[in-house]
C-alpha atoms as a PDB file:
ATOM      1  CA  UNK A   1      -7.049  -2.281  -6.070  1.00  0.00           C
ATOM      2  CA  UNK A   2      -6.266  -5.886  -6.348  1.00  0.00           C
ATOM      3  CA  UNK A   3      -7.138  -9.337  -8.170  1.00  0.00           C
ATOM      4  CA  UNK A   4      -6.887 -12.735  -7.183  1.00  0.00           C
ATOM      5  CA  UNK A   5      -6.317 -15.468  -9.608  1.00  0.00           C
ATOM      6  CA  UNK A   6      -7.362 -19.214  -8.231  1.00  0.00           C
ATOM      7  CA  UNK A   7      -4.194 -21.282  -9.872  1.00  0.00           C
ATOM      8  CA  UNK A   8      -5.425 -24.893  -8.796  1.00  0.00           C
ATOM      9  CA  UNK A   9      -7.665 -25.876  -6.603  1.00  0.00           C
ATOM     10  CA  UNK A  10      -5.539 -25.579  -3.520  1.00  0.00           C
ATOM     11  CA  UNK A  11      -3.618 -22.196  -4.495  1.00  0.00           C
ATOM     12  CA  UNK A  12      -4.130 -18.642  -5.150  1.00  0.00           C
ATOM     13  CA  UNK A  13      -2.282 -15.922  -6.394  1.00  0.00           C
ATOM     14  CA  UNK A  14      -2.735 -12.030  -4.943  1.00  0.00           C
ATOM     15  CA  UNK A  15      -1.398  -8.641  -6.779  1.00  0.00           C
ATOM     16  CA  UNK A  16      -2.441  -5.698  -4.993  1.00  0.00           C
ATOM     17  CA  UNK A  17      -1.402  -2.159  -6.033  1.00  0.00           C
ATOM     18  CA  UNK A  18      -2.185   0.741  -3.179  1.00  0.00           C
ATOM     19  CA  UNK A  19      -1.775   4.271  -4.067  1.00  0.00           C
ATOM     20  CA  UNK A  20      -1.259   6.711  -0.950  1.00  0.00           C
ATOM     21  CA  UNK A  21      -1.369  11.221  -0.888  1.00  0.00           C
ATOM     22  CA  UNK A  22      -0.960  12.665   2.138  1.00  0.00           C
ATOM     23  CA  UNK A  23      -1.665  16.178   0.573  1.00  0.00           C
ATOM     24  CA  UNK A  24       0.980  18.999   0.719  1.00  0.00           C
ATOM     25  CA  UNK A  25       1.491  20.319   3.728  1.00  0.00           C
ATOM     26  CA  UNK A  26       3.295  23.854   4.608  1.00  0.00           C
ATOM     27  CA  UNK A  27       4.474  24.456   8.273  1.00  0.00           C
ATOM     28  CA  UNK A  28       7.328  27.217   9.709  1.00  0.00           C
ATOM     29  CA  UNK A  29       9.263  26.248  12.627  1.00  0.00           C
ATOM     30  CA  UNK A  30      10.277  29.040  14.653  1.00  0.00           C
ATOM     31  CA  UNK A  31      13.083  28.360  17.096  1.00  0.00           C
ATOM     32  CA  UNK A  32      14.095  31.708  17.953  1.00  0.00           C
ATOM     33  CA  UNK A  33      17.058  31.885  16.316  1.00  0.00           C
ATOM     34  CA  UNK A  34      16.116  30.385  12.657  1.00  0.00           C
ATOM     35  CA  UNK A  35      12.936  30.399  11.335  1.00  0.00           C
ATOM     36  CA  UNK A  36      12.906  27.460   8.322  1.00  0.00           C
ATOM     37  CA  UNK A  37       9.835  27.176   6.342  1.00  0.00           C
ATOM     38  CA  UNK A  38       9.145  23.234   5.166  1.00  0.00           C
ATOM     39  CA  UNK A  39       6.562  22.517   2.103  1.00  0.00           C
ATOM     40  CA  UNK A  40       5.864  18.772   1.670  1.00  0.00           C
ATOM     41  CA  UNK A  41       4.029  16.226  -0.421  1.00  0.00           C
ATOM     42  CA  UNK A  42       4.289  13.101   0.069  1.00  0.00           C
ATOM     43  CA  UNK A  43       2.684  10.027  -2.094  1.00  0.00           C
ATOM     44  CA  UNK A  44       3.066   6.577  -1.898  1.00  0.00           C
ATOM     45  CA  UNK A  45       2.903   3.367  -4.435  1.00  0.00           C
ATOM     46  CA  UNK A  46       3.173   0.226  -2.852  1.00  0.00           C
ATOM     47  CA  UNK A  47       2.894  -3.570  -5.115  1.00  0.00           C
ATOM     48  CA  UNK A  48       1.837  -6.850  -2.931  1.00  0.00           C
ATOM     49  CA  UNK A  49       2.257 -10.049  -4.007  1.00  0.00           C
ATOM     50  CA  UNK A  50       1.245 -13.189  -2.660  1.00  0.00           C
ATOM     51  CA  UNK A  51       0.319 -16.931  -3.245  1.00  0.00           C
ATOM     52  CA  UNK A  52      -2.097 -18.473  -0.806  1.00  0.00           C
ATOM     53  CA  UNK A  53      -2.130 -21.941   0.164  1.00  0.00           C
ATOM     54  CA  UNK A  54      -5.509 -23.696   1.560  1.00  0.00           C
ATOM     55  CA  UNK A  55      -4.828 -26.926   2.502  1.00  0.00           C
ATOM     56  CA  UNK A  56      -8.320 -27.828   2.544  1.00  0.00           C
ATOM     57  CA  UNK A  57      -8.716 -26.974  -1.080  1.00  0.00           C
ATOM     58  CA  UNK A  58     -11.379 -24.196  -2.169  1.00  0.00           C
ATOM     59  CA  UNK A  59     -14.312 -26.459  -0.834  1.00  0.00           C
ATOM     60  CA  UNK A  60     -18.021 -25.889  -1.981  1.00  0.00           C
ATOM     61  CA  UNK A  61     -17.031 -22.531  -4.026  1.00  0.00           C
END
């Protein structure tokens, strides 16, 4: 999800937010000797930012 707001005619700004699950996941690992048991879930937020420069200006918008 993510807006973009014009500022002037010549610059933009960008805020993105990206939310990631990778689902849990359950695996053993058996190396003979041990045998560990791992459960994971994993999730992800990640926040852009950005201001964009067009040196040409926005042109015939």
């Amino acid at each position: 999800m993510g807006v973009d707001w014009a500022l002037s005619e010549s610059s933009i700004l960008r805020a993105e937010y990206i939310y990631d699950d990778f689902n849990n996941s359950d695996f053993d690992i058996n190396d003979g000797n041990l045998n560990p048991h791992f459960d994971t879930d994993i999730n992800t937020s990640t926040v852009r930012a950005a201001i964009i420069w067009n040196f040409g200006g926005l042109g015939d918008l």
